[in-house]
Structure formats: C-alpha cells, structure tokens
Protein backbone atom coordinates (compact mmCIF):
# COMPACT_ATOMS: atom_id res chain seq x y z
CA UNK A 1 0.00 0.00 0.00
CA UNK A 2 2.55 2.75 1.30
CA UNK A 3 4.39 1.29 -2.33
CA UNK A 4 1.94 1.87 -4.34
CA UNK A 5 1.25 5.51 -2.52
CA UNK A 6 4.75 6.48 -3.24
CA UNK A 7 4.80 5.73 -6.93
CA UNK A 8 1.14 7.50 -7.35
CA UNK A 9 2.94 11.08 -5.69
CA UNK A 10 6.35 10.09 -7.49
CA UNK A 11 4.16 10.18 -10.34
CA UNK A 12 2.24 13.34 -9.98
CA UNK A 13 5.50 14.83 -9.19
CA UNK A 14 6.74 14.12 -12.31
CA UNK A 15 3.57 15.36 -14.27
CA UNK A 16 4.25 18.59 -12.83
CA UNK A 17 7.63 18.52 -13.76
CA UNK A 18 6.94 17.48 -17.25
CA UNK A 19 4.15 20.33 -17.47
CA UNK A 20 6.67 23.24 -16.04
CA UNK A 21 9.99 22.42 -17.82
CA UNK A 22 7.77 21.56 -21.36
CA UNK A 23 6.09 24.97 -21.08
CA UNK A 24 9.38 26.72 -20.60
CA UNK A 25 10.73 25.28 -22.99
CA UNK A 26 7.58 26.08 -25.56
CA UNK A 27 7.68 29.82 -24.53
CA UNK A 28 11.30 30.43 -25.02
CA UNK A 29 11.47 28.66 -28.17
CA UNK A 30 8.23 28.81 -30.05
CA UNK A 31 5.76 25.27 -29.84
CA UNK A 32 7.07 23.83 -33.22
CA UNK A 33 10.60 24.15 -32.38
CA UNK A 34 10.33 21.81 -29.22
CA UNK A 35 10.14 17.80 -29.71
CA UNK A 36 9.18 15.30 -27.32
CA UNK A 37 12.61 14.51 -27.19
CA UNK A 38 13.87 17.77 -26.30
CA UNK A 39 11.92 17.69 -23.41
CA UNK A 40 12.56 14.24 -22.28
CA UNK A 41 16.52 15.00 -22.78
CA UNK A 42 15.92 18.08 -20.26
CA UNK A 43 14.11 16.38 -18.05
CA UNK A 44 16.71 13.71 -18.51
CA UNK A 45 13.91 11.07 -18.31
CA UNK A 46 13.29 8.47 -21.48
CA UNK A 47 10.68 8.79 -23.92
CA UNK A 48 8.57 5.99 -22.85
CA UNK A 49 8.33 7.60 -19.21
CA UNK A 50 7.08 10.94 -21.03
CA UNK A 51 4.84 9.42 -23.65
CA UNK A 52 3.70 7.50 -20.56
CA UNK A 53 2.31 10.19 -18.69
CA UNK A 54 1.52 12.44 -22.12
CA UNK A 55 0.70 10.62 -25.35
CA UNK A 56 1.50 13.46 -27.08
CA UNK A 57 2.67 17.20 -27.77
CA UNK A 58 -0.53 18.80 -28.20
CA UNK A 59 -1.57 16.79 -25.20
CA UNK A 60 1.28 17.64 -23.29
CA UNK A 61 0.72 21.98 -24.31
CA UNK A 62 -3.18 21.43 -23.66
CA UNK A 63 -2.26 20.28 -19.83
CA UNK A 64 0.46 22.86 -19.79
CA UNK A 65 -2.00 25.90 -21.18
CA UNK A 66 -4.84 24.43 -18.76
CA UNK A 67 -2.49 24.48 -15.91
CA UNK A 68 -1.24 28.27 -16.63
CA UNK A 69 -4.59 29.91 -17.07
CA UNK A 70 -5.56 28.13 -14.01
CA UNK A 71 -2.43 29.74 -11.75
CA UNK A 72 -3.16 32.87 -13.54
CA UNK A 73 -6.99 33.45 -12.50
CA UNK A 74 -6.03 32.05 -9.23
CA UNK A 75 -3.25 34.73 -8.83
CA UNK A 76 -5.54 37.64 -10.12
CA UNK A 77 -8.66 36.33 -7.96
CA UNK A 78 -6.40 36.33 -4.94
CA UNK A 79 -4.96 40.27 -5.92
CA UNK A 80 -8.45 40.71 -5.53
CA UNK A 81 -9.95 39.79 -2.80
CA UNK A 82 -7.42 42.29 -1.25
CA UNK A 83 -7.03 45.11 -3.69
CA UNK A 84 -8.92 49.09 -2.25
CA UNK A 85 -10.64 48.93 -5.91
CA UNK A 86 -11.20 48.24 -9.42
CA UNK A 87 -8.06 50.20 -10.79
CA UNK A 88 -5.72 48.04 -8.32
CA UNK A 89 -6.70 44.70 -9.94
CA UNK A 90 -6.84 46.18 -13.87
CA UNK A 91 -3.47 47.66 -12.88
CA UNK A 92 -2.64 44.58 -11.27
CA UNK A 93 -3.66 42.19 -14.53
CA UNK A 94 -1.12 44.46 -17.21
CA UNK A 95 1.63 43.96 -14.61
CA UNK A 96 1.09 40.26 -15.17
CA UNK A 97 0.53 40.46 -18.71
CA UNK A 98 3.49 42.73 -19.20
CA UNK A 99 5.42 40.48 -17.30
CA UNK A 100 4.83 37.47 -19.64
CA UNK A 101 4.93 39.44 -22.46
CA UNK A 102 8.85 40.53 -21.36
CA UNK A 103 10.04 36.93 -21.68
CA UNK A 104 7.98 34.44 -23.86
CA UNK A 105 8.80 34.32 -27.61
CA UNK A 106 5.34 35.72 -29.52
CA UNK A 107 6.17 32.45 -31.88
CA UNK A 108 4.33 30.80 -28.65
CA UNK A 109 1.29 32.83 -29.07
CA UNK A 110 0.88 32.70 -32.53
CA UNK A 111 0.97 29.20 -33.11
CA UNK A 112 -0.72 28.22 -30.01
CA UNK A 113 -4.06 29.48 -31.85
CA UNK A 114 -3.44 26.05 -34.31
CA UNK A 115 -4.71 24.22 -31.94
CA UNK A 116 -8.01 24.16 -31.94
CA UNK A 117 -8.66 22.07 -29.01
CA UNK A 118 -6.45 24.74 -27.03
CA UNK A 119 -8.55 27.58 -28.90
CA UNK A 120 -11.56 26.25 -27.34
CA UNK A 121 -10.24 25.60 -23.73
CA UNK A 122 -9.14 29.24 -23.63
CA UNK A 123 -12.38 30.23 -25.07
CA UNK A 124 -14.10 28.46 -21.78
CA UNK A 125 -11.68 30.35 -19.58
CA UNK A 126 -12.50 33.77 -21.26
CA UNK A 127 -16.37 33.10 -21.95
CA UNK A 128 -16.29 31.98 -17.83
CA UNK A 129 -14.28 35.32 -16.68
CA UNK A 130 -16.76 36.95 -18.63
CA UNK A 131 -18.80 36.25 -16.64
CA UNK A 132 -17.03 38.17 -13.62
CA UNK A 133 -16.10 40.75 -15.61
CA UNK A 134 -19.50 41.81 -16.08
CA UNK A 135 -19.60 42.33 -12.07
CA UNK A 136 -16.64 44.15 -11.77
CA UNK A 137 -17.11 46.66 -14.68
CA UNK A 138 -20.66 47.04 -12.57
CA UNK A 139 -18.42 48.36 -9.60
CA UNK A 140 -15.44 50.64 -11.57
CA UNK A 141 -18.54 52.12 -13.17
CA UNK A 142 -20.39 52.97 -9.82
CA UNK A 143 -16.92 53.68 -8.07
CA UNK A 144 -16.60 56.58 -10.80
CA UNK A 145 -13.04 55.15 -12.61
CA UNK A 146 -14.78 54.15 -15.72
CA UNK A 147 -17.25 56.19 -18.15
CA UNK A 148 -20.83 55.39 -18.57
CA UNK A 149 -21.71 56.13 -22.47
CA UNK A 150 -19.13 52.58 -23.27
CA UNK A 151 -20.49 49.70 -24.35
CA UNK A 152 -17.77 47.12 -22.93
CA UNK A 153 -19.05 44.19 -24.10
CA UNK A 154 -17.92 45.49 -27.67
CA UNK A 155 -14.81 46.88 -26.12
CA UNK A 156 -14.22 43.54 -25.37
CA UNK A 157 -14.55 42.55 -28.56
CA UNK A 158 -12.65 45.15 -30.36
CA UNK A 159 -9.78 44.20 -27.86
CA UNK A 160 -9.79 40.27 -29.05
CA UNK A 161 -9.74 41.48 -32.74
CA UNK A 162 -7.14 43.80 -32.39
CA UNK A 163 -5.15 41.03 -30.97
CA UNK A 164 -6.11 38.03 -33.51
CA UNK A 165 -4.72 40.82 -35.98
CA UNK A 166 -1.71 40.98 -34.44
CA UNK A 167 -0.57 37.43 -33.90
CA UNK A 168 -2.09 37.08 -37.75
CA UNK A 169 0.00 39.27 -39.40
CA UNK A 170 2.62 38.79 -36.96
CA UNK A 171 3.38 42.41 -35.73
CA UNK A 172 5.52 41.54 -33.02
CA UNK A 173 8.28 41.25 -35.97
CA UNK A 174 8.25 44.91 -35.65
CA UNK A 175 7.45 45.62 -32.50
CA UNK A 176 8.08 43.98 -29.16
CA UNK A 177 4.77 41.91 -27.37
CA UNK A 178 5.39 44.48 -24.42
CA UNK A 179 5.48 47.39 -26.96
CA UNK A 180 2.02 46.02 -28.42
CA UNK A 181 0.52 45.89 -25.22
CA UNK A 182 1.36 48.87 -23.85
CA UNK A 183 0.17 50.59 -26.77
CA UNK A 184 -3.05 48.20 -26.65
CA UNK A 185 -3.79 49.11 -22.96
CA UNK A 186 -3.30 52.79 -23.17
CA UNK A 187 -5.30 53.39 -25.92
CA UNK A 188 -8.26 51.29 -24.86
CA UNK A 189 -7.63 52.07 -20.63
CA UNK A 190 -7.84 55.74 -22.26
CA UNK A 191 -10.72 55.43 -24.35
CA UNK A 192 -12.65 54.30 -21.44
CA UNK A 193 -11.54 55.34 -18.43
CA UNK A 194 -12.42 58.75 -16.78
CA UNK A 195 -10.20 60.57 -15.26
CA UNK A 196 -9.85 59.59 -12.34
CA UNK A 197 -9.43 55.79 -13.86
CA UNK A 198 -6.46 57.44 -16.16
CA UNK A 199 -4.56 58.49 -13.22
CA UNK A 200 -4.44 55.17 -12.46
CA UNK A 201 -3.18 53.53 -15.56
CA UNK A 202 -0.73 56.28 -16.35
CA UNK A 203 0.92 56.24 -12.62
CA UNK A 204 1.59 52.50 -13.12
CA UNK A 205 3.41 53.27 -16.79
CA UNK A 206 5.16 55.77 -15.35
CA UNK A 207 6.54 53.96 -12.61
CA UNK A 208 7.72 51.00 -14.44
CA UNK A 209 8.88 52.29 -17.94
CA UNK A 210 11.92 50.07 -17.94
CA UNK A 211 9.87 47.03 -17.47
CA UNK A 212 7.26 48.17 -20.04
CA UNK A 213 10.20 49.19 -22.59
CA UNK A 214 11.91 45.85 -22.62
CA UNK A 215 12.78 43.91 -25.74
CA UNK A 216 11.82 46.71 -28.14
C-alpha cells in the first residue's frame, strides 16, 4: 500500500515537472521548435516515461495551457480579494501580462491558436471570466473610474480582434509583445476610463517604464 502511494505522488511529481519544464521550454522557443525529445533529454527522463504520462505534444501543451490559465486566475482572484478597488486589480492584470509578455517568444502565441482544441479551452476560460467581468465593470462604473456612455461588451470585442490581428500578421516582428501591449492598454484604458481611472493607468506606466520598454 505505502508502495503503491509512493509511486502515485512520485508520479504526480513528475507530471508537474513534465508540465513546467515543457512549457518553458515552448515559450522560449516557439511550440514547433520543441520535440518530445527535447523535453525528455531536459528532463533527462526516457521517452517511454514521457509518452507514458503524455501521449503526445498537443496533449502535453493542452495540460500545460490548462495548468497556466488556471495559476493565472487564481493569482488575479487572490490580488483581488485584497485590492482598495477596481483600478488596483486592472493595474494589477497588465503587470502580469506585461510580465509574460517581457520573456515568452510571440512564436508561442501565434501558433498556439493552431490548436483548436487549445482555442476552445481558452475560449471556456475567457467566456467563464466573462462572466465576472460583467460584475466588476458594474463596480469601476459605480466607483466613478470608468465612463458610462461605453459599451464594454464590444470593447471587449474590439480588444480580441485587435489582438487576432496581431498574432495574424505577426506584428511583433516589428514591434516587441510588451510594446504592443502597452500601446493596446493605453489606448483602450484611455478610451474608457475617466479621469480619475487614467490616473491610475498612467501612474503605473510611469513607474515601471523600464519594465514596459523591454525587448523593443
């Protein structure tokens, strides 16, 4: 029994591992340039033990992508629950997207949309935050940092657009992912924030140019 209990947490262990070191991997390099065997030679574990535990690639990014978006909504939820307001947590969400912006390879994002079975999970995620989002806009709205004549649920969508385009004509060959964002944010924080919602978003620029400058 205590055998058995061992190799079942040795196990999971090694899942997690697997799912860490693979996704590292897949955001420094780009998803096509990173084998199964790449990842196993890292690990320095054999093939069979990986194919094991994930059949294959697209399995192995699906768990990977799952396992990210869940850290990530945990991490914002938790910023939350403890931020003075709305600004705090939209401030709070570039900072993290800046952040991973600053160090993965935009190869990752733009072929991670050729997956469809990926393209759906994140769809989930996003149609599921939507959901909160709907709450929260509720609250920056009453709390006076965003303007009342927007329609954000097309805001929304203009956002997602504007970033299909980019990934689909691959812009980041021009300009940096942090560059893109930044430029993203601003114009559509400034669009439809008030005033007192601006002062927000242009402290935090202010205050970390260097980061938000990086790799252009």
């Amino acid at each position: 029994m205590q055998k058995n209990c061992n190799t079942t947490v040795y196990k999971e262990e090694l899942r997690q591992r697997i799912l860490s070191v693979s996704m590292a991997l897949f955001k420094k390099k780009g998803i096509k340039q990173v084998r199964m065997d790449d990842i196993a030679t890292v690990l320095g574990i054999s093939k069979r033990t990986l194919y094991e535990l994930y059949g294959n690639k697209e399995d192995l990014l699906y768990e990977g992508v799952k396992e990210d978006q869940k850290h990530f909504f945990e991490k914002l939820a938790n910023f939350a629950d403890h931020a003075n307001n709305e600004m705090e947590v939209i401030v709070y969400f570039v900072k993290l997207k800046l952040q991973d912006f600053s160090i993965v390879n935009p190869l990752f994002f733009s072929e991670l949309h050729k997956y469809k079975r990926i393209v759906e999970l994140m769809k989930v995620d996003h149609d599921r935050q939507q959901c909160r989002s709907e709450n929260f806009i509720r609250l920056a709205l009453e709390h006076g940092f965003l303007r009342k004549d927007i329609n954000f649920a097309l805001v929304s969508r203009f956002g997602e657009v504007c970033m299909d385009y980019v990934l689909r004509e691959q812009v980041y060959k021009e300009y940096s992912m942090t560059e893109i964002f930044r430029t993203h944010i601003k114009l559509f924080m400034g669009a439809c924030c008030t005033e007192k919602g601006i002062r927000y978003i242009d402290d935090f620029f202010n205050k970390n140019m260097s980061m938000t400058n990086s790799n252009q």
